[in-house]
Protein backbone atom coordinates (compact mmCIF):
# COMPACT_ATOMS: atom_id res chain seq x y z
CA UNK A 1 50.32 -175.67 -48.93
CA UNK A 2 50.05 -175.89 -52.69
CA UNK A 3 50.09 -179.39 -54.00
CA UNK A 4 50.60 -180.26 -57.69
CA UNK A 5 48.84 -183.23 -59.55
CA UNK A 6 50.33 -184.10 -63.20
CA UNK A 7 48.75 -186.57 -65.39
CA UNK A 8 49.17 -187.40 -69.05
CA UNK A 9 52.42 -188.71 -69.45
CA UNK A 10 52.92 -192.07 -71.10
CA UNK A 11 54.77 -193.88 -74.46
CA UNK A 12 53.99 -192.68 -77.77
CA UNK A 13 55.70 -193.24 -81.43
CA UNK A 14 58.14 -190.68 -82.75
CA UNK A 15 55.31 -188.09 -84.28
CA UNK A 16 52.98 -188.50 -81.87
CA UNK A 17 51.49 -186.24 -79.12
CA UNK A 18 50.41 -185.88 -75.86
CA UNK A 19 48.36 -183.57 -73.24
CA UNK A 20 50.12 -183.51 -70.19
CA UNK A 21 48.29 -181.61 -67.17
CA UNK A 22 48.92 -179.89 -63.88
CA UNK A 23 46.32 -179.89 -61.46
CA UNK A 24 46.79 -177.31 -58.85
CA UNK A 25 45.54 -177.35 -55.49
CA UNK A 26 45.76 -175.62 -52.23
CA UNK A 27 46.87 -172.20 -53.46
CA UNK A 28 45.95 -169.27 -55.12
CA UNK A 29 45.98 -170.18 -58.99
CA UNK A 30 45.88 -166.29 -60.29
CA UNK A 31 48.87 -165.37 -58.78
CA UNK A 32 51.81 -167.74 -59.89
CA UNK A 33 53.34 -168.23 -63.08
CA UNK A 34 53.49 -172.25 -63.88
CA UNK A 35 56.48 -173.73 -65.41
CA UNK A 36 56.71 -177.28 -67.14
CA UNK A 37 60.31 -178.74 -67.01
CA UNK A 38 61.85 -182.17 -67.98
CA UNK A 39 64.80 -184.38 -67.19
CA UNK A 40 66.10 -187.08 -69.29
CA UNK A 41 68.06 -189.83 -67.63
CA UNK A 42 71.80 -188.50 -66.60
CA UNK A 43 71.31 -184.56 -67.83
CA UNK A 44 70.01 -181.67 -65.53
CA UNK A 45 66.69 -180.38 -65.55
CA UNK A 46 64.90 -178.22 -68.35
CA UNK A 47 62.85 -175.31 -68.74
CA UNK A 48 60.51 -176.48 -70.97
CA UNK A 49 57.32 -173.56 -71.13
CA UNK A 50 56.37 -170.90 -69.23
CA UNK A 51 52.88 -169.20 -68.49
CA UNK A 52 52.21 -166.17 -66.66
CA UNK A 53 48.54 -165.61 -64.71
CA UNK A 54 47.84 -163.45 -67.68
CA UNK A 55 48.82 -166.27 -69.95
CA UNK A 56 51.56 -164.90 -71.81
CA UNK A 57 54.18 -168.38 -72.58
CA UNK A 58 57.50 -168.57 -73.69
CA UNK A 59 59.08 -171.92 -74.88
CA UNK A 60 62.88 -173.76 -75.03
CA UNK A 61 64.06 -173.54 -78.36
CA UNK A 62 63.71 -177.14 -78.97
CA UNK A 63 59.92 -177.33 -78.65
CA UNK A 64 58.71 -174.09 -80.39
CA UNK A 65 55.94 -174.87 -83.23
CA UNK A 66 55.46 -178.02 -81.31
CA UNK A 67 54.65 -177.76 -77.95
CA UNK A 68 51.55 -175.44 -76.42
CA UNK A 69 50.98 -174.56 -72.92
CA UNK A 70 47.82 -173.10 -71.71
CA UNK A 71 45.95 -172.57 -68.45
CA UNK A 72 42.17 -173.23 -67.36
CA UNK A 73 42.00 -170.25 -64.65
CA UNK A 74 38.20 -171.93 -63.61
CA UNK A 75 39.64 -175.55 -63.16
CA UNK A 76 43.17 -174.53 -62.11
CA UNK A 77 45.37 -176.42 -63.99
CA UNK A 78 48.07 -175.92 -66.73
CA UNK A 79 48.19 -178.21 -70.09
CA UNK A 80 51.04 -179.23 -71.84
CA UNK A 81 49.92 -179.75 -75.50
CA UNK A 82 53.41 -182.30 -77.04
CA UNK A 83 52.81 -182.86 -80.62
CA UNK A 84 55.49 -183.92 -83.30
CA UNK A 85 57.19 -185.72 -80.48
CA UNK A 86 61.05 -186.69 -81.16
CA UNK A 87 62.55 -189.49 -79.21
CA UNK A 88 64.64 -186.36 -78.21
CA UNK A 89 61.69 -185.21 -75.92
CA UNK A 90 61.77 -188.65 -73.63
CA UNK A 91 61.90 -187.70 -70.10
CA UNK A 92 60.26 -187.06 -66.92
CA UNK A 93 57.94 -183.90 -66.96
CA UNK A 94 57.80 -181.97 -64.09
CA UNK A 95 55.16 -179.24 -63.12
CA UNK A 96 56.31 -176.57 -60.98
CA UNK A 97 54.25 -173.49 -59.67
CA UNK A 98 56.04 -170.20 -58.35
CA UNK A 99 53.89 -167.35 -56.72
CA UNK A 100 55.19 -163.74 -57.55
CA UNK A 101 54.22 -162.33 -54.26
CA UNK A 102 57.06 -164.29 -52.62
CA UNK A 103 58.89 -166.33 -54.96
CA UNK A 104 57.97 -169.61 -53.02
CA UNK A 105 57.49 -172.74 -55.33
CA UNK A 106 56.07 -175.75 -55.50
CA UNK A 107 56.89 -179.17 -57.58
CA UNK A 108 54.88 -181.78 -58.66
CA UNK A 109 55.74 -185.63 -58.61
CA UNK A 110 56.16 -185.64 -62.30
CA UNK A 111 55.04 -187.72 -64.95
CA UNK A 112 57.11 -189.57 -67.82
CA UNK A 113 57.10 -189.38 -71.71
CA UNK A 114 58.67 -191.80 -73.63
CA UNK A 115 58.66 -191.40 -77.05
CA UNK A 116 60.09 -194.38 -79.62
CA UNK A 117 60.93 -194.48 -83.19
């Protein structure tokens, strides 16, 4: 049973950053691809970044040149680098895990960002 751990989250000023992380437990690391996602208060859930077990990433629009994700394979867990942050980027962050043998995923409990101007 793979469990999920994020930490990191908190309030910060509009051009500020953050590290979020995803501790992953229970599983094996190498084979999923980890996903960040976020949901601000009344809209639907975001993609956010992607990273593969090989470490290739992809980003939303809205966060490329600003936001890095990278993976630890030896302490398995995921970072969220945030900087630049825009009050636009306020929301709770959500760590999920999928495994590419079978497609079966996992969520975290998420952590919140708030970021003021």
């Amino acid at each position: 049973q793979v469990q999920l751990v994020e930490s990191g989250g908190g309030s910060v000023q509009a051009g500020g950053s953050l590290r979020l992380s995803c501790a992953f437990y229970g599983g094996l690391f190498g084979f999923n691809v980890i996903n960040w996602y976020r949901q601000a208060p009344g809209e639907q859930r975001e993609l956010v970044a992607v990273i593969t077990p090989g470490s290739s990433t992809r980003y939303t629009d809205s966060v490329k040149g600003r936001f890095t994700i990278s993976r630890d394979n030896s302490k398995s867990t995921v970072y969220l680098q945030m900087n630049n942050l825009e009050p636009e980027d306020t929301a709770v962050y959500y760590c999920n895990a999928k495994d590419f043998r079978d497609n079966s995923e996992s969520w975290g409990q998420g952590t919140q960002v708030i970021v003021f101007s």
